[in-house]
Protein backbone atom coordinates (compact mmCIF):
# COMPACT_ATOMS: atom_id res chain seq x y z
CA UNK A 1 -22.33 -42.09 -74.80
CA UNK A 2 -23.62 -38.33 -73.26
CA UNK A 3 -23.25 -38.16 -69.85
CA UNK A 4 -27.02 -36.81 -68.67
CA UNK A 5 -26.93 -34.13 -66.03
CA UNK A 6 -30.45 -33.11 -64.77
CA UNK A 7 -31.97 -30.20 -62.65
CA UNK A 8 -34.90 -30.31 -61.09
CA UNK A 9 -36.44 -27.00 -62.17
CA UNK A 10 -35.96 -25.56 -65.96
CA UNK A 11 -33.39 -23.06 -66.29
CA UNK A 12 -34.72 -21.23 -69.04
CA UNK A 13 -34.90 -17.46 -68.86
CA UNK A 14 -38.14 -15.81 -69.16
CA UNK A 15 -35.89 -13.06 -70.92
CA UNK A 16 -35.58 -15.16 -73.99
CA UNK A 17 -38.77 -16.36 -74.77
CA UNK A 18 -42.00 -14.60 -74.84
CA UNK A 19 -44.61 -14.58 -71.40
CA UNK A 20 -46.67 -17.15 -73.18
CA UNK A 21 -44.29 -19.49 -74.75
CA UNK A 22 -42.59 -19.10 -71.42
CA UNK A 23 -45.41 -20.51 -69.28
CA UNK A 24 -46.39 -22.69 -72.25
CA UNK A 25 -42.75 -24.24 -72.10
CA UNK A 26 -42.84 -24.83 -67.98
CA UNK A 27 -46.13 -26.84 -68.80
CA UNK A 28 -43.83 -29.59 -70.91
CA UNK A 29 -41.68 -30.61 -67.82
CA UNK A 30 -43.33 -33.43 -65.43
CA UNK A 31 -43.09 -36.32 -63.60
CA UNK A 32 -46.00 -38.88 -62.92
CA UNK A 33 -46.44 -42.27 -62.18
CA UNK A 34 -49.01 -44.58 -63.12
CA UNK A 35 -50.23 -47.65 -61.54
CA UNK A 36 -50.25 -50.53 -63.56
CA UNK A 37 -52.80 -53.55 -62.75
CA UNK A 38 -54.80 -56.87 -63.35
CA UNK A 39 -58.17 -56.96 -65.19
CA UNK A 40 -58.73 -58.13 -61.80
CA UNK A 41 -57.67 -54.88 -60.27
CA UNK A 42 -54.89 -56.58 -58.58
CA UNK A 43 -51.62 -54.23 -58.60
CA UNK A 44 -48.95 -55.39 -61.03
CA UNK A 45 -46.67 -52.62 -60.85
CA UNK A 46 -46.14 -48.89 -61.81
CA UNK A 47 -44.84 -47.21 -64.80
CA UNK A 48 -43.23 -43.88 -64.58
CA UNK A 49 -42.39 -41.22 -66.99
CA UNK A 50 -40.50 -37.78 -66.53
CA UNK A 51 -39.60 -34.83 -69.04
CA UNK A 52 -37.34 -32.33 -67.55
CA UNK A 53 -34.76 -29.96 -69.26
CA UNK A 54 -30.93 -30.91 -68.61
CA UNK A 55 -27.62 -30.96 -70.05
CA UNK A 56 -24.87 -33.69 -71.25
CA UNK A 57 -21.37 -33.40 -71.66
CA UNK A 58 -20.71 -34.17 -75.92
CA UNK A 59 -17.85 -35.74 -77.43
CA UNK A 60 -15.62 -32.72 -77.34
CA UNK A 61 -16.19 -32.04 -73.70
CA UNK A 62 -19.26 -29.11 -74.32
CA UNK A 63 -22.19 -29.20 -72.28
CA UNK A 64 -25.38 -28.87 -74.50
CA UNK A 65 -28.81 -28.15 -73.10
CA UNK A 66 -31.51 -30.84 -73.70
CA UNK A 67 -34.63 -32.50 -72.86
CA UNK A 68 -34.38 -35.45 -71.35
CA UNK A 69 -37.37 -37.89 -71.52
CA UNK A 70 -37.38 -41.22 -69.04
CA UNK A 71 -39.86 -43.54 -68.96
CA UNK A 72 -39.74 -46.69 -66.46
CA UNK A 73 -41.59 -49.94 -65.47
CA UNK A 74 -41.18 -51.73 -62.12
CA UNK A 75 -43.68 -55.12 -61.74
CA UNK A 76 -44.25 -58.79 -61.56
CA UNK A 77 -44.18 -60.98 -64.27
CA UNK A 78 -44.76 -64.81 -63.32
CA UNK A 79 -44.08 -63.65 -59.59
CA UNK A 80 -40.76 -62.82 -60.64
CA UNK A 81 -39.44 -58.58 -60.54
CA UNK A 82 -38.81 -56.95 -63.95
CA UNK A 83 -38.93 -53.74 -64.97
CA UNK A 84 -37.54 -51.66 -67.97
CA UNK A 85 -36.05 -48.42 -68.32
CA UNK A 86 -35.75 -46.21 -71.50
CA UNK A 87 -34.22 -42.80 -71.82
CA UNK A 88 -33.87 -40.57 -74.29
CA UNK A 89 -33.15 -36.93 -75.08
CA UNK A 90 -33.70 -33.67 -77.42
CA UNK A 91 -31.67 -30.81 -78.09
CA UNK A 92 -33.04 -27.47 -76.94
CA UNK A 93 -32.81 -24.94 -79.72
């Protein structure tokens, strides 16, 4: 398994990519979180998801630049605390 390492700003140069695709390419890193609830309008939880450029360490020991995408869920189901977590990632070209 990678070993994810993250940064919380995108290291890409402006050098190697054009002004627009540049500013276009800051646009695709986030983080938000959504509140999830009742048809009520009672809270139930939250789900979270973040993009946000980092790295992870492949078999061979080299650090690769990717795109790491993590979505979450933290809530009450039956009065009891669940959530699930899902991560996954994309090599940057």
């Amino acid at each position: 398994m990678p070993k994810p390492s993250t940064s919380s700003a995108p290291s890409v140069s402006s050098d190697s990519v054009a002004d627009g695709e540049y500013e276009e390419l800051q646009l695709l890193f986030f983080s938000e979180t959504l509140a999830m609830v009742s048809d009520t309008g009672e809270p139930q939880g939250e789900l979270t998801i973040e993009v946000q450029r980092g790295k992870y360490q492949e078999k061979l020991g080299l650090l690769t630049s990717c795109i790491f995408v993590h979505a979450f869920t933290r809530g009450f189901l039956d009065k009891m605390l669940c959530g699930n977590s899902l991560l996954g990632s994309i090599p940057a070209a």
